[in-house]
N, C-alpha and C. Protein backbone atom coordinates (compact mmCIF):
# COMPACT_ATOMS: atom_id res chain seq x y z
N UNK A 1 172.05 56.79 111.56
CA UNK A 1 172.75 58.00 111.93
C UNK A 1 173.60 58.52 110.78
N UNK A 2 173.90 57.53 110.37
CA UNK A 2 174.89 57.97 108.88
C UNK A 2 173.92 58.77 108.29
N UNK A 3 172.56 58.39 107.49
CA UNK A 3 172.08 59.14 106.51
C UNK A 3 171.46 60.49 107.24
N UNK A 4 171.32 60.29 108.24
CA UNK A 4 171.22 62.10 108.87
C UNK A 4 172.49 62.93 108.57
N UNK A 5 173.76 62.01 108.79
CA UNK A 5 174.70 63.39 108.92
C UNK A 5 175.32 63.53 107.43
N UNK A 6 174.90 62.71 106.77
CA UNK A 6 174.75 62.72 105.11
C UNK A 6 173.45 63.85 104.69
N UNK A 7 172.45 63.74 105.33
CA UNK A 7 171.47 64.58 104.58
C UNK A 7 171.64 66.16 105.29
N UNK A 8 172.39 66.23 106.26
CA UNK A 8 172.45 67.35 106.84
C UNK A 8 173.99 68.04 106.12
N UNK A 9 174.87 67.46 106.09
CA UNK A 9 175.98 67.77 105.06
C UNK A 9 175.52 68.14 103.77
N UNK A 10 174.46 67.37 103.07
CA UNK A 10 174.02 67.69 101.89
C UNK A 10 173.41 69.27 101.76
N UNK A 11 172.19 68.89 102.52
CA UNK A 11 171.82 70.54 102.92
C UNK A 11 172.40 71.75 103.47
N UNK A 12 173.86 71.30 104.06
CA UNK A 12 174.56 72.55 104.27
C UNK A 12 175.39 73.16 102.73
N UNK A 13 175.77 71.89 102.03
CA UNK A 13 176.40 72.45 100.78
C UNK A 13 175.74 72.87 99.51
N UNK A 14 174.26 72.68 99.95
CA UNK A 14 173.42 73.13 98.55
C UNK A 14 172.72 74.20 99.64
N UNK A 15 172.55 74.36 100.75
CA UNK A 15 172.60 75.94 100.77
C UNK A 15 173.57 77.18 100.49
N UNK A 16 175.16 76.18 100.91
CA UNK A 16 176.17 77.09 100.65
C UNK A 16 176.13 77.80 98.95
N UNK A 17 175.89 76.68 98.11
CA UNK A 17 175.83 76.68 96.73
C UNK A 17 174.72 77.41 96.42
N UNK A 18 173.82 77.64 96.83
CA UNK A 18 172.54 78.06 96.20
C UNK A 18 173.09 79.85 96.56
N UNK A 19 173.34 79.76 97.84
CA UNK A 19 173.87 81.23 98.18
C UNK A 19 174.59 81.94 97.85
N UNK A 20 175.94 80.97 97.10
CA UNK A 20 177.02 81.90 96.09
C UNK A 20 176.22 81.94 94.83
N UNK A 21 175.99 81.28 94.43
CA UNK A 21 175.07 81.48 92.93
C UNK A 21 174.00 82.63 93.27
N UNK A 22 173.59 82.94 93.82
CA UNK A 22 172.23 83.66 93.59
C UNK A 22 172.76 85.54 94.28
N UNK A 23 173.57 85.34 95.13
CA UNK A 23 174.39 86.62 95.46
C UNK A 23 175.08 86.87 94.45
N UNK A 24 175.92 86.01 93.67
CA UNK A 24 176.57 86.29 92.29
C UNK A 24 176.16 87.04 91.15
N UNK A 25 174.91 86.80 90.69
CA UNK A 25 174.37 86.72 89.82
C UNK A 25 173.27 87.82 89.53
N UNK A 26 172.03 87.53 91.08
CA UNK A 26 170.88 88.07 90.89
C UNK A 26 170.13 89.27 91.45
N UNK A 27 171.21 89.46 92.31
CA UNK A 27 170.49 90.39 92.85
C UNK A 27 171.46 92.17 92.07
N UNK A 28 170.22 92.64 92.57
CA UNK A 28 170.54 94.65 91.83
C UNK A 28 170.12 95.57 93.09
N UNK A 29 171.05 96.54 93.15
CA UNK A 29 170.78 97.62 94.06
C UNK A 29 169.13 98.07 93.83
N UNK A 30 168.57 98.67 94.71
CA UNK A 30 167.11 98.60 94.86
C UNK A 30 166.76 99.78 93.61
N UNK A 31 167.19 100.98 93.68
CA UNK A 31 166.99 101.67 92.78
C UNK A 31 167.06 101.60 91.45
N UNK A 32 168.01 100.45 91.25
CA UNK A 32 167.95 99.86 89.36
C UNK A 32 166.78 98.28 89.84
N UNK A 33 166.60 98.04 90.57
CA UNK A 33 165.30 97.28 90.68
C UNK A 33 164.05 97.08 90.02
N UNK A 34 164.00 98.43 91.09
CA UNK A 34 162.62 98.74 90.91
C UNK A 34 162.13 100.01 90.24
N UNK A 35 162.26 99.99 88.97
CA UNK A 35 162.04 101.44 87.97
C UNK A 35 160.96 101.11 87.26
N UNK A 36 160.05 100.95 87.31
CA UNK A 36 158.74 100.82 86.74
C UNK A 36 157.79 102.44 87.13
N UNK A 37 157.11 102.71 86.23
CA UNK A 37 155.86 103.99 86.87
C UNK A 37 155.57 103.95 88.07
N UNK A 38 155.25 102.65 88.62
CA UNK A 38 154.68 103.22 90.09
C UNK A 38 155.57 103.13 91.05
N UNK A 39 157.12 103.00 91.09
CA UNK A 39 157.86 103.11 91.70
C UNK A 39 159.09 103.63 91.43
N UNK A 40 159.55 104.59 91.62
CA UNK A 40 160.69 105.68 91.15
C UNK A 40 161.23 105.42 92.60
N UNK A 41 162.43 104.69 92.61
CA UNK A 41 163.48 104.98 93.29
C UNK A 41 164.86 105.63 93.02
N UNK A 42 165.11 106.26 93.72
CA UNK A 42 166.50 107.61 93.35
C UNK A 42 167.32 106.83 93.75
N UNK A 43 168.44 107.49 93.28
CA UNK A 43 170.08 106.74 93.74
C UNK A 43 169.92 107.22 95.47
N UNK A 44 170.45 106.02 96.05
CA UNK A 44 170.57 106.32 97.14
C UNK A 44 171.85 106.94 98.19
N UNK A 45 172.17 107.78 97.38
CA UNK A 45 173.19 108.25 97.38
C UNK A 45 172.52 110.21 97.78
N UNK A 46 171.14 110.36 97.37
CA UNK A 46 170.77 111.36 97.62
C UNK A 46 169.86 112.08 98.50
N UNK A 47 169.97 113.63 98.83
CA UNK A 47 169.38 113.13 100.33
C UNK A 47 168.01 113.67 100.30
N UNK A 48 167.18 113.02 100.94
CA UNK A 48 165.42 112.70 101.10
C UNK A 48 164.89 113.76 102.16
N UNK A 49 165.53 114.97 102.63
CA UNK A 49 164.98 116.01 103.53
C UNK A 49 164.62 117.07 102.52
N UNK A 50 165.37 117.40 101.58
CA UNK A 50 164.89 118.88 100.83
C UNK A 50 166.35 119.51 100.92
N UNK A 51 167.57 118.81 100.79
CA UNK A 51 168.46 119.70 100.35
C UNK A 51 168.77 119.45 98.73
């Protein structure tokens, strides 16, 4: 029973860890993403009806 609530403690703090690191770091608003030719995304800040 010990090494369950050892391996389940473990896995809660290297998910916690994996989750501040990678929110920190890696991720980019979608529009500075994805700017390649076949995908042009606009600031999303603008509006998509025709004004």
């Amino acid at each position: 029973m010990k090494a369950f609530l050892a391996a389940v403690v473990f896995a809660v703090v290297v998910a916690f860890g994996a989750a501040t690191f990678l929110d920190s770091g890696f991720q980019q608003p979608s529009h500075a993403a994805f700017t390649t030719e076949g995908a042009r995304v606009d600031n999303p800040g603008s509006n998509l009806i025709g004004n």
